[in-house]
Protein backbone atom coordinates (compact mmCIF):
# COMPACT_ATOMS: atom_id res chain seq x y z
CA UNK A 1 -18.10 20.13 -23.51
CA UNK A 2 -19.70 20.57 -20.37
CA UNK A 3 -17.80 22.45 -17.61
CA UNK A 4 -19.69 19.92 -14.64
CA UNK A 5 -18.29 16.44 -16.61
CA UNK A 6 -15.16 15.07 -17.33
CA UNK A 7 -13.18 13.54 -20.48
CA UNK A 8 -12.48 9.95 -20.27
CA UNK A 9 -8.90 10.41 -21.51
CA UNK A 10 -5.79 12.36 -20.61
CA UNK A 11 -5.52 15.32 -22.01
CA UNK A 12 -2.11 16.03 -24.08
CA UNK A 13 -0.50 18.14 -21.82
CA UNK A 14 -0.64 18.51 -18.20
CA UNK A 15 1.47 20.97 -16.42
CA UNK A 16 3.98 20.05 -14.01
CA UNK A 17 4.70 21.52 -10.49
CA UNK A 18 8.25 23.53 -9.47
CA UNK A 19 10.87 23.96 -10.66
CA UNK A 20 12.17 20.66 -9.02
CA UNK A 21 9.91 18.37 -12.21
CA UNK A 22 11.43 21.17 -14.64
CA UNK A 23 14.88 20.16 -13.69
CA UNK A 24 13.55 16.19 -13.85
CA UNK A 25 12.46 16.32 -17.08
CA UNK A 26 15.78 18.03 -18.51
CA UNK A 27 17.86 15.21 -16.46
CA UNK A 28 15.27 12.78 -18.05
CA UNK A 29 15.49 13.55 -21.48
CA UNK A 30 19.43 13.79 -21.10
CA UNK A 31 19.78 10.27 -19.79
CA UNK A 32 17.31 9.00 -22.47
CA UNK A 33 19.33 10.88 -25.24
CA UNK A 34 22.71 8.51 -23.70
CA UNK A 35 20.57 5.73 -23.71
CA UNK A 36 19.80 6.02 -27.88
CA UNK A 37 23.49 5.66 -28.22
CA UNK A 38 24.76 3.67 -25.31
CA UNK A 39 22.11 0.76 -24.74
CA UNK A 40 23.91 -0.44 -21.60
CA UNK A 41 22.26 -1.32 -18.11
CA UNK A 42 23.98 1.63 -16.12
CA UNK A 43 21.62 3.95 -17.93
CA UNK A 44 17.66 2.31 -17.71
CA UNK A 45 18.97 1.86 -14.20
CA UNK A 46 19.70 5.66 -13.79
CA UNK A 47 16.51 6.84 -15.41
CA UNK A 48 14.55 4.52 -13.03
CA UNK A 49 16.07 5.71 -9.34
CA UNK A 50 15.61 9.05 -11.05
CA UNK A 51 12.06 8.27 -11.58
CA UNK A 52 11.70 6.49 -8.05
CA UNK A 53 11.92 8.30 -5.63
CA UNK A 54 13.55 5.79 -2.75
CA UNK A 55 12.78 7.65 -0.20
CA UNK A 56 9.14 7.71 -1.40
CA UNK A 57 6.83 5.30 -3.00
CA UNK A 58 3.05 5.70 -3.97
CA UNK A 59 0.59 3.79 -2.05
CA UNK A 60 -2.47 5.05 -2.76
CA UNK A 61 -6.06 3.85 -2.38
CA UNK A 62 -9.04 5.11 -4.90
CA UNK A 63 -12.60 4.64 -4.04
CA UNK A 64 -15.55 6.16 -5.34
CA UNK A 65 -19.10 5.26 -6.72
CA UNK A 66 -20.28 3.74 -10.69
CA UNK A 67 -19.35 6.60 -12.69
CA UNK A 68 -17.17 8.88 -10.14
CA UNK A 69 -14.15 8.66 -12.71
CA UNK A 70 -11.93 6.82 -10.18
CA UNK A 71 -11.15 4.70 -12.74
CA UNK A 72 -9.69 8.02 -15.08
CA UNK A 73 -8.31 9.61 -11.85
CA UNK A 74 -6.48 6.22 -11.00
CA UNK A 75 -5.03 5.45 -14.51
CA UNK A 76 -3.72 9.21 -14.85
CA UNK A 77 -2.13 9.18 -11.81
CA UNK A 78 -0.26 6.16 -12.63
CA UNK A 79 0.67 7.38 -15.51
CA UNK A 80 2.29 10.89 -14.13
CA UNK A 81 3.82 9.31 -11.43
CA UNK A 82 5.04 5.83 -13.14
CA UNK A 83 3.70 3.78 -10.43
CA UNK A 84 1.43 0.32 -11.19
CA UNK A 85 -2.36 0.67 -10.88
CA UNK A 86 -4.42 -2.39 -9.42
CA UNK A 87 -7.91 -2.79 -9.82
CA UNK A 88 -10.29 -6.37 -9.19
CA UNK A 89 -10.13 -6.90 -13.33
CA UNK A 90 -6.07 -6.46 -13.38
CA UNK A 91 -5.60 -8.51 -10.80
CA UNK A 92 -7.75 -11.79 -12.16
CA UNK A 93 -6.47 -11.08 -15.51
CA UNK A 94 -2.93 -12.01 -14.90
CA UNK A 95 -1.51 -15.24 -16.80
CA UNK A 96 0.40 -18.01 -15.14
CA UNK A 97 -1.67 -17.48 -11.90
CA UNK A 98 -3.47 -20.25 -10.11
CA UNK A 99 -5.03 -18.23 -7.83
CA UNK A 100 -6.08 -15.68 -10.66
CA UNK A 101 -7.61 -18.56 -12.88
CA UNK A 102 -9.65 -19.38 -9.84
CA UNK A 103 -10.69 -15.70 -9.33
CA UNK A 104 -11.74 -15.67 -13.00
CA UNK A 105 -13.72 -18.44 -12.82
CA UNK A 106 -15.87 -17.11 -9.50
CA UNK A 107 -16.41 -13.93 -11.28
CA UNK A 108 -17.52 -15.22 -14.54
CA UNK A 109 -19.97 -17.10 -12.69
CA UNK A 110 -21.46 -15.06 -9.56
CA UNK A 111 -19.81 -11.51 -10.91
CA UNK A 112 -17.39 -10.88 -7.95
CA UNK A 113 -14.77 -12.78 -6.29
CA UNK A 114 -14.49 -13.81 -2.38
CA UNK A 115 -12.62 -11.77 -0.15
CA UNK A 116 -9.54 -13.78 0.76
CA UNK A 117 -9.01 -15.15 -3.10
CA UNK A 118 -9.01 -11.07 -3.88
CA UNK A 119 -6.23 -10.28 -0.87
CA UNK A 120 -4.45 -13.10 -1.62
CA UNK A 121 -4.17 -11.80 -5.55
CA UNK A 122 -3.34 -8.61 -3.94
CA UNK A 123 -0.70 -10.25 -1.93
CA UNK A 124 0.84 -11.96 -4.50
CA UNK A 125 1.05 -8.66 -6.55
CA UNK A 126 2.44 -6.15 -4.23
CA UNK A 127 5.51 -8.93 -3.37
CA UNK A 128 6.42 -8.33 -7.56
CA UNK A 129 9.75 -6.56 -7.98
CA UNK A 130 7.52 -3.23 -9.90
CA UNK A 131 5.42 -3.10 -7.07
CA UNK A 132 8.34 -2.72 -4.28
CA UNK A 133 10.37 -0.77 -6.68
CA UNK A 134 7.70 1.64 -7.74
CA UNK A 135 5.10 1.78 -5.71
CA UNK A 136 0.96 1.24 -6.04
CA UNK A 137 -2.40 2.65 -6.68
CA UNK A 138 -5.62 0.61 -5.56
CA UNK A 139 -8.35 1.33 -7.98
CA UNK A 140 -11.96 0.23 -6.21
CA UNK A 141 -10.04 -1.98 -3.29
CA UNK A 142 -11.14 -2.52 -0.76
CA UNK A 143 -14.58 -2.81 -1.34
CA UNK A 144 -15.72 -4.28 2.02
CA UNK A 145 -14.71 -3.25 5.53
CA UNK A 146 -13.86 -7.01 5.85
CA UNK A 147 -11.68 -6.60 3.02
CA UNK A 148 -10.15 -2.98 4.29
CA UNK A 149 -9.65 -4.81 8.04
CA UNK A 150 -7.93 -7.91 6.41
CA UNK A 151 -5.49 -5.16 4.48
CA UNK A 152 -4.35 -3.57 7.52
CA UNK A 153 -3.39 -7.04 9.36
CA UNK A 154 -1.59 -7.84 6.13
CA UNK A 155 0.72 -5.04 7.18
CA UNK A 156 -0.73 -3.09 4.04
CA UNK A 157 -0.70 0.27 5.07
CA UNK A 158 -1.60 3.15 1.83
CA UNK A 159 -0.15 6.65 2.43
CA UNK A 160 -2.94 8.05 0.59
CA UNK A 161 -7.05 7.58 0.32
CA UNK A 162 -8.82 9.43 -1.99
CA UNK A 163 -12.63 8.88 -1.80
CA UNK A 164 -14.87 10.57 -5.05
CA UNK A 165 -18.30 12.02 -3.90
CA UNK A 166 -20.86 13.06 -6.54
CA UNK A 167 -24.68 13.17 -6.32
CA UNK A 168 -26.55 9.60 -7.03
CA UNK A 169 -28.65 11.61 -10.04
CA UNK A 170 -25.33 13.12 -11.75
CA UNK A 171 -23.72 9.64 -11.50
CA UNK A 172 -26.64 7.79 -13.10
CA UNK A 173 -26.78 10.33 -15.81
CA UNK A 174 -23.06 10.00 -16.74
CA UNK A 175 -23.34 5.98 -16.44
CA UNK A 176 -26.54 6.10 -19.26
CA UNK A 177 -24.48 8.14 -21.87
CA UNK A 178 -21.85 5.71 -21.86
CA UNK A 179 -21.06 4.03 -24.69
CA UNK A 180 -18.48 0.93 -25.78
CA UNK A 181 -15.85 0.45 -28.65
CA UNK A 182 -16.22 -3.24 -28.77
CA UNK A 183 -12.86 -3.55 -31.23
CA UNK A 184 -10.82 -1.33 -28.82
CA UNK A 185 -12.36 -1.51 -25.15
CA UNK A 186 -12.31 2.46 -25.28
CA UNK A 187 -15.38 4.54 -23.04
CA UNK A 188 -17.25 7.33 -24.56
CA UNK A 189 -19.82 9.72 -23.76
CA UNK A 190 -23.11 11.16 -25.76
CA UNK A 191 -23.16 13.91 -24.57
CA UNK A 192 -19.94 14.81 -22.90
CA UNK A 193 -17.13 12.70 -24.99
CA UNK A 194 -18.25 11.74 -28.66
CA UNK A 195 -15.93 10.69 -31.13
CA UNK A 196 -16.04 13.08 -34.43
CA UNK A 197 -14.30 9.76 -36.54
CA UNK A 198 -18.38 8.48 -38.23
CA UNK A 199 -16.82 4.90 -38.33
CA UNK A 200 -16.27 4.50 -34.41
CA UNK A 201 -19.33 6.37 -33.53
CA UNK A 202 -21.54 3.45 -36.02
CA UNK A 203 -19.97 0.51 -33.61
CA UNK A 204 -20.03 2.02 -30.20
CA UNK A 205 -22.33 0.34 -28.21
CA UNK A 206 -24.21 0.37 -25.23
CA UNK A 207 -21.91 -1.73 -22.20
CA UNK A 208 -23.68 -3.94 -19.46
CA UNK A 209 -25.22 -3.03 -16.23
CA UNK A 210 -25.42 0.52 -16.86
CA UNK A 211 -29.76 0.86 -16.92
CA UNK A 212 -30.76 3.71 -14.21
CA UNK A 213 -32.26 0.49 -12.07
CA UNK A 214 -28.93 -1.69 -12.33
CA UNK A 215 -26.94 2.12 -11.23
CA UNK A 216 -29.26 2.46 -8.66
CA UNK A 217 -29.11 -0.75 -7.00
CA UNK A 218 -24.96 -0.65 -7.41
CA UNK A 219 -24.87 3.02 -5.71
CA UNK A 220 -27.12 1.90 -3.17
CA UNK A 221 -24.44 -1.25 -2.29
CA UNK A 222 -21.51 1.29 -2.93
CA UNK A 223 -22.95 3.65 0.08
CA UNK A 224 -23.71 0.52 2.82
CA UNK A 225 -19.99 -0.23 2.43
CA UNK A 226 -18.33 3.01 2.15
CA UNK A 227 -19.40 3.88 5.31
CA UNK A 228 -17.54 1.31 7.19
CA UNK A 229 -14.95 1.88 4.68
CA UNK A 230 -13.33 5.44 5.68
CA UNK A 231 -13.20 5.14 9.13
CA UNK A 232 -10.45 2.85 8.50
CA UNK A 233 -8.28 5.58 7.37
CA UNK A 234 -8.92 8.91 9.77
CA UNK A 235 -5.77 10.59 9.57
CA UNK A 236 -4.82 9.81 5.79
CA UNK A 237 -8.30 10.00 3.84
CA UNK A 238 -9.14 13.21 1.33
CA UNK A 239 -12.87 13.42 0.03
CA UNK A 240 -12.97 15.11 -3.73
CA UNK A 241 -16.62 16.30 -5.67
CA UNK A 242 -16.21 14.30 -8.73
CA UNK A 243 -19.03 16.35 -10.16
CA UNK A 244 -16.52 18.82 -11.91
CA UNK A 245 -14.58 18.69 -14.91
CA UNK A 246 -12.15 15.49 -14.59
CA UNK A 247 -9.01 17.66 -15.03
CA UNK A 248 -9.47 19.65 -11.91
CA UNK A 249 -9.92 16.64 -10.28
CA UNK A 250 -6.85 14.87 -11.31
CA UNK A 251 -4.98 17.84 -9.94
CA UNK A 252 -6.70 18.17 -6.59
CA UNK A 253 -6.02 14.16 -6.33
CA UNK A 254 -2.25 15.14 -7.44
CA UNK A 255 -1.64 17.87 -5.37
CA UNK A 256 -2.75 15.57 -1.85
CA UNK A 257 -0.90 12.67 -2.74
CA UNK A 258 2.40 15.11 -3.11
CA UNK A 259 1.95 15.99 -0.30
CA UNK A 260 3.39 14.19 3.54
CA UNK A 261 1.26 14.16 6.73
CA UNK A 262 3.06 15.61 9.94
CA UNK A 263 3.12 13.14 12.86
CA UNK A 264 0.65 13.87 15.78
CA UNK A 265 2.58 12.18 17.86
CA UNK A 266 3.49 14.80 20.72
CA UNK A 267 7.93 14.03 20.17
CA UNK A 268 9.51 12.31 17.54
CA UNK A 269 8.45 7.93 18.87
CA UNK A 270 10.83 5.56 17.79
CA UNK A 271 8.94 2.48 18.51
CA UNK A 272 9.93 -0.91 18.64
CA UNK A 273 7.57 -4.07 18.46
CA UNK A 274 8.50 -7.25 19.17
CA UNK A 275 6.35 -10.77 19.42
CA UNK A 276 5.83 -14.25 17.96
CA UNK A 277 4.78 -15.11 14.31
CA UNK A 278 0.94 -14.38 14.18
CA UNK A 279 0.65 -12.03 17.17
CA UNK A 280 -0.12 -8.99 15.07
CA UNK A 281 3.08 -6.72 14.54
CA UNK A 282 2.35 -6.38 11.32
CA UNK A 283 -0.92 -5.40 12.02
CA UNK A 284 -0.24 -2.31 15.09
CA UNK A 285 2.87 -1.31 13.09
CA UNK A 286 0.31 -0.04 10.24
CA UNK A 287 -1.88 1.10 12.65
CA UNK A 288 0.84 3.44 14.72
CA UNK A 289 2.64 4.23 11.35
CA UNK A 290 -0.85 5.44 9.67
CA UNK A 291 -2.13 7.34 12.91
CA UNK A 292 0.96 9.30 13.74
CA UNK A 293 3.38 9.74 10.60
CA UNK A 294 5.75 7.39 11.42
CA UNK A 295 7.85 5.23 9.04
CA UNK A 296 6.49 1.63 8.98
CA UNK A 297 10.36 -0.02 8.80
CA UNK A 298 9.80 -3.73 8.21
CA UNK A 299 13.04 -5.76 8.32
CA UNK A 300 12.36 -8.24 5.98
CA UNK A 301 10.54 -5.84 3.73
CA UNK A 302 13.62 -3.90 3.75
CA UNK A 303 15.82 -6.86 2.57
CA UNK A 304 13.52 -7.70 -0.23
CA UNK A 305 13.30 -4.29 -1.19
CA UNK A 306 17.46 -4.39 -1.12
CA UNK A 307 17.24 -7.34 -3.58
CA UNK A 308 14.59 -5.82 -5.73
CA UNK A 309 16.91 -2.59 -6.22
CA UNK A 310 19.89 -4.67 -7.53
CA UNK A 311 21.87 -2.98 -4.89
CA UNK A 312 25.20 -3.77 -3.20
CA UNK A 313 23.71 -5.26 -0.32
CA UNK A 314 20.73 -6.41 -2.21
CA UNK A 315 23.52 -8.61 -3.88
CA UNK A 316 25.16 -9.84 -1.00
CA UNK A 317 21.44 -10.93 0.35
CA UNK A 318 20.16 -12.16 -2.98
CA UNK A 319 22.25 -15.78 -1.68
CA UNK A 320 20.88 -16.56 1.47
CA UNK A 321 16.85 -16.19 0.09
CA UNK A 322 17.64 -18.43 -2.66
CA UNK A 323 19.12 -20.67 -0.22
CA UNK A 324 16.80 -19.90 2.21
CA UNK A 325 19.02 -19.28 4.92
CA UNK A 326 18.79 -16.62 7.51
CA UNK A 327 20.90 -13.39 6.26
CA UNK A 328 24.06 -12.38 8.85
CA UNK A 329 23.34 -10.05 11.07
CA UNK A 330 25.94 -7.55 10.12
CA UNK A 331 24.68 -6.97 6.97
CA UNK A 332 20.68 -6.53 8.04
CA UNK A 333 22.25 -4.04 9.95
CA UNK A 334 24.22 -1.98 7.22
CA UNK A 335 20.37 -1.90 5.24
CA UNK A 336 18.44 -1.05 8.39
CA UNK A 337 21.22 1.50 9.03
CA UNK A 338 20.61 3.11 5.73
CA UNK A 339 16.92 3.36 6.26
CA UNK A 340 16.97 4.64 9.67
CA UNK A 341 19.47 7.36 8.73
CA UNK A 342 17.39 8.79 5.87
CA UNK A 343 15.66 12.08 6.79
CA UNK A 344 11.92 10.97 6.97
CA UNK A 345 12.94 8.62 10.04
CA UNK A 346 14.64 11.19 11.92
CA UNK A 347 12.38 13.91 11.35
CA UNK A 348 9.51 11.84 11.85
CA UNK A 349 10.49 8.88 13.95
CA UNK A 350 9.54 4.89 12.80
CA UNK A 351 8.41 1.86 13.83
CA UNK A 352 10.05 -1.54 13.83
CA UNK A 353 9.52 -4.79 13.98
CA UNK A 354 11.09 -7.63 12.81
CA UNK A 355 14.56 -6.52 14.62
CA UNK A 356 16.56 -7.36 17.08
CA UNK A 357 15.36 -10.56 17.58
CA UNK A 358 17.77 -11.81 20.15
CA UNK A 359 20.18 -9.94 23.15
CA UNK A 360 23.15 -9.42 20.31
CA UNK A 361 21.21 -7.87 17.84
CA UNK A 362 20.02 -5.71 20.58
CA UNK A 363 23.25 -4.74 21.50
CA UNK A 364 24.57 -3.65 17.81
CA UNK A 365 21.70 -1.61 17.47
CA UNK A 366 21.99 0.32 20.78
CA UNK A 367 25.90 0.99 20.14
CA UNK A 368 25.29 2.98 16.52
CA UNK A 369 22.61 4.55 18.49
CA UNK A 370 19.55 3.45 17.51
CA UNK A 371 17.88 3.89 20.85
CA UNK A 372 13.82 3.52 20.91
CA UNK A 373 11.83 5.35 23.34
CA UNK A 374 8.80 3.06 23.37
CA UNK A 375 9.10 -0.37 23.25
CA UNK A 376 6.34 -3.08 23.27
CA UNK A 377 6.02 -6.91 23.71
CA UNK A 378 3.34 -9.14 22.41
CA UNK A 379 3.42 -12.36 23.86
CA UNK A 380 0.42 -15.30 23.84
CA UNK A 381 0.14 -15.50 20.89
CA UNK A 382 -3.42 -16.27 20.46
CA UNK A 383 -4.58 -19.73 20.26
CA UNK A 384 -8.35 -18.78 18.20
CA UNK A 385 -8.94 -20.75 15.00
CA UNK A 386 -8.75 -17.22 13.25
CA UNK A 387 -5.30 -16.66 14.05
CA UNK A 388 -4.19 -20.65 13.71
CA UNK A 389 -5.90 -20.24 9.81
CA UNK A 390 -3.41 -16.64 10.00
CA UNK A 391 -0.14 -18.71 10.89
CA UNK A 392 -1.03 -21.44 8.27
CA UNK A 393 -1.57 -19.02 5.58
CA UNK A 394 1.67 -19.04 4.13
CA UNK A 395 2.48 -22.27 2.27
CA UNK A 396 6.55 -22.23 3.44
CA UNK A 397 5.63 -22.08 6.67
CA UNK A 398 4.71 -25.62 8.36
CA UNK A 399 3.14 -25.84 11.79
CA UNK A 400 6.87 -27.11 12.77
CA UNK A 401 8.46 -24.70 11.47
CA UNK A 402 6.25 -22.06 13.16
CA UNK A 403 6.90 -23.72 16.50
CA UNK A 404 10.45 -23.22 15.89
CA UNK A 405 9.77 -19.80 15.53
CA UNK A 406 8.08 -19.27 18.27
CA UNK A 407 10.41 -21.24 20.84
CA UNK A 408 13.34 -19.33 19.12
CA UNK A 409 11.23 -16.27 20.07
CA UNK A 410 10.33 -16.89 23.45
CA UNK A 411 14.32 -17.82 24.25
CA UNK A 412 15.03 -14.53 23.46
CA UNK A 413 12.11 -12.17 24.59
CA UNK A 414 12.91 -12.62 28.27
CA UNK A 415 16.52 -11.13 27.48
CA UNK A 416 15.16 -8.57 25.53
CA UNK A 417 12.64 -7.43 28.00
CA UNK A 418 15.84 -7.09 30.79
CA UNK A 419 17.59 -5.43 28.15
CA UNK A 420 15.10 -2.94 27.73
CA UNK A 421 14.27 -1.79 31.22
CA UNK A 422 11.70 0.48 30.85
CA UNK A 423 9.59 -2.19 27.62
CA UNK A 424 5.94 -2.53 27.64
CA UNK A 425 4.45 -6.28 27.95
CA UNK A 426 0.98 -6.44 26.89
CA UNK A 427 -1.19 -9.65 25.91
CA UNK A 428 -1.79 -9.96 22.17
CA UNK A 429 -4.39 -12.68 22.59
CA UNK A 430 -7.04 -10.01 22.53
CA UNK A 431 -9.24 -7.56 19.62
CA UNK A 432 -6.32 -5.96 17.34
CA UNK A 433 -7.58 -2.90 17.67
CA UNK A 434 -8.03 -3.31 22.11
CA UNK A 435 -4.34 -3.96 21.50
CA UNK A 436 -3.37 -0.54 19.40
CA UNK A 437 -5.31 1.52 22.07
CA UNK A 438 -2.86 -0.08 24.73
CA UNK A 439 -0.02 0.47 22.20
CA UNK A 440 -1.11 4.16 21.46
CA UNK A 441 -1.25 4.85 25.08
CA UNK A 442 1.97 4.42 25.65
CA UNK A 443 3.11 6.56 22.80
CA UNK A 444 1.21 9.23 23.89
CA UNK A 445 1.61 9.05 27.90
CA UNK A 446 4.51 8.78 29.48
CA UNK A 447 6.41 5.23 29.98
CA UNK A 448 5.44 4.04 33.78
CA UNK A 449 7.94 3.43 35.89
CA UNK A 450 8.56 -0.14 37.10
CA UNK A 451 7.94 -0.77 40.83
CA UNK A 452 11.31 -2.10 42.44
C-alpha cells in the first residue's frame, strides 16, 4: 500500500489515549457483562452516561474536497466517539419525512437540494433525542457561506471544524481509481485498496461523476465556496493534509477534537442576552460562545435536553411540553442551576439567553448568585421581510402568538433594564454581525458608566 493514500475502511484496532479510555473500557465491558444477565433499563442507561460525556458533546463540522477522505475521517470518528454522523444523503434518506421526500425529489432531479429545505432537514435532525443526547458530526455541511451564515442564526454553533487540504492532481488521481460494489455500496481502490476475494473484484464497477473533467469542474466549485466558508469559524477551525495515509489523519482529526479551546476573553464574561422572538439571541450567543470559549447555555435547550436524559427533572418537565404549558419557574431554575455549577461554566464563563424573562426570575437568579457582568438588550425587533419570513418559520408559532410574545417581552424588559443598572441597550434592527461587534465591545472594554 502506498504510504501517501489512505484505506477506505477502519482498520481493526486503533489505539486509545490515557489511561482515563483504559479505565472506560474495563467499566464498559463490566457493565455489558451485567447487562448479559440482568436485561433491565438501569444498565443500557449506565453504559450510555458512561459513554456520554454530559458535560461534553461532539459537534463537529467536516469539510474537504471530492476525494479528501472526509467521508472515512467523518464515519470513524463517529464510530470511536459514538456520536451520529450527518451528511446531505443521510439526511434526505430518512423515512416518514415530508420534508426529506421533498429533498429527494429536488436531488433526483437537479442533483442538489436548496438551501433552506437542507437546514430545515438539519433542523429537524439535531432536535432528535440521539442528537441532544450524543452529540453530532457534519459530514460536507455547510456547503455554501449562505448555508454556514443561516447555521449560525439557527443558534447552531460546532465546537470543532476540521477542513481536509490535498493537491487538486492527488485528489483527481484517487477519485479515477475508485471503484463500486454495486451489491454492497462498499468503495475500493486500484491501486491503493483492492479486494484479494476474485468474485468482488469481477463486479466492482466504475461509480458516476468521477472522469478527471467531472473532478475538475467539482474541485473548482469546492474552492469558490470554501473560501467564504472558513472565515466563519476563526477561532475553532483546524486545516489537515489529507495527502497522507488515512490513519494518521484520523488521529490528528482525533487528537483536535479532544481537545477544549481557552477563552480569549480577557476575565471569565458571564453574559446575559435578552430580546424579543426574532431579534437574534440565538444568533450573537453562537457568535460570543464560538469567539471566546464560553458556554452557549440555552434555556429551553437545556429543558429539552433534561427530557431527552430521562432525568428527575426531565420528568417533572416532560408534562408541561406535552401540554404545552410554560414550565414553573422553580424548577427551570434547579436545571439551569445544575448547568451553571458544572466546571466548564465557572472556569470559562457562559452565555444566556432565554432567562430571566421577567423582574422575579431576575431576582431568584441574583440571590443563588448567579450575577452576570455583561448584560445586553436587543430591542426593535426588526420589521425586514427577512426577519418577518424568520418569526414565521416555525409552524407552532402564529403571528398572534408571536405578538404575545413580544408584548409579554416588552412588559418586562423595562424592569429588567432598572434591575440591571449597569445593562447594555443596543438596536437589533441592524446587520447581525454590526450587532456582535457592539456586543463584543462590551465584553472586551469596560461597561460605561451611566450619566446621572
Amino acid at each position: 500500500m502506498d504510504a501517501t493514500t489512505a484505506p477506505h475502511r477502519i482498520p481493526p484496532q486503533m489505539p486509545q489515549y490515557g489511561e482515563a479510555n483504559h479505565v472506560f473500557e474495563l467499566m464498559q465491558n463490566m457493565l455489558e457483562q451485567l447487562l448479559i444477565h440482568q436485561p433491565k433499563d438501569p444498565i443500557p442507561f449506565m453504559i450510555d452516561h458512561l459513554q456520554r460525556d454530559n458535560d461534553y458533546v461532539p459537534k463537529i463540522i467536516i469539510l474537504g474536497p471530492p476525494a479528501s477522505g472526509k467521508t472515512t475521517i467523518a464515519m470513524w470518528l463517529a464510530k470511536h466517539l459514538s456520536t451520529n454522523l450527518l451528511s446531505v444523503e443521510s439526511l434526505i434518506a430518512k423515512e416518514y419525512s415530508p420534508l426529506a421526500a421533498d429533498a429527494r425529489m429536488h436531488y433526483q432531479k437537479f442533483k442538489m437540494v436548496p438551501n433552506m429545505l437542507l437546514i430545515r432537514l438539519m433542523q429537524e435532525r439535531l432536535k432528535e433525542e440521539d442528537c441532544i443526547r450524543r452529540g453530532w458530526i457534519l459530514d460536507g455541511i455547510p456547503e455554501t457561506r449562505e448555508q454556514a451564515l443561516t447555521i449560525q442564526t439557527l443558534g447552531i454553533s460546532p465546537r470543532h471544524v476540521i477542513a481536509l487540504s490535498a493537491p487538486d492532481t492527488v485528489l483527481i488521481e484517487r477519485n479515477l481509481g475508485k471503484r463500486i460494489d454495486p451489491q454492497t455500496g462498499e468503495i475500493y481502490h486500484t491501486t491503493f485498496d483492492w479486494p484479494p476475494e476474485s468474485e468482488i473484484q469481477n463486479r466492482l464497477m466504475m461509480p458516476a461523476g468521477i472522469s478527471e473533467g467531472e473532478t475538475a469542474r467539482k474541485l473548482l466549485e469546492y474552492h469558490r465556496n470554501i473560501v467564504r466558508i472558513l472565515p466563519s469559524y476563526p477561532k475553532i477551525l483546524k486545516v489537515i493534509n489529507a495527502d497522507q495515509p488515512c490513519v494518521d489523519v484520523f488521529y490528528q482529526a482525533l487528537t483536535y477534537v479532544q481537545t477544549s479551546h481557552r477563552s480569549n476573553a480577557p476575565f471569565t464574561p458571564r453574559v446575559l442576552l435578552c430580546g424579543p422572538v426574532g431579534s437574534g439571541k440565538s444568533l450573537q450567543a453562537a457568535l460570543l460562545a464560538q469567539k471566546y470559549g464560553l458556554i452557549n447555555v440555552c434555556c429551553g435547550q437545556l429543558l429539552k435536553e433534561a427530557v431527552a436524559d430521562k432525568s428527575k427533572y426531565g420528568e417533572m418537565i416532560q408534562p408541561f411540553f406535552e401540554k404545552e404549558t410554560a414550565v414553573p419557574d422553580n424548577i427551570v431554575m434547579k436545571v439551569l442551576k445544575q448547568r451553571l455549577d458544572q466546571q466548564d461554566c465557572v472556569e470559562r464563563g457562559w452565555v444566556l439567553h432565554g432567562f430571566p424573562r421577567d423582574l422575579d426570575q431576575a431576582h431568584v437568579m441574583d440571590s443563588l448568585g448567579y450575577k452576570p457582568n455583561r448584560y445586553h438588550l436587543m430591542y426593535k425587533p426588526p420589521p425586514t421581510m427577512e426577519v418577518q419570513a424568520r418569526l414565521l418559520q416555525n409552524p407552532k408559532e402564529s403571528e398572534e402568538q408571536i405578538k404575545l410574545k413580544m408584548d409579554l417581552f416588552y412588559r418586562n424588559s423595562a424592569e429588567l433594564e432598572q434591575f440591571y443598572g449597569e445593562a447594555i441597550t443596543l438596536n437589533g434592527d441592524q446587520d447581525p454581525y454590526t450587532v456582535f461587534e457592539y456586543i463584543e465591545s462590551g465584553i472586551i472594554n469596560p461597561l460605561p458608566k451611566k450619566v446621572p
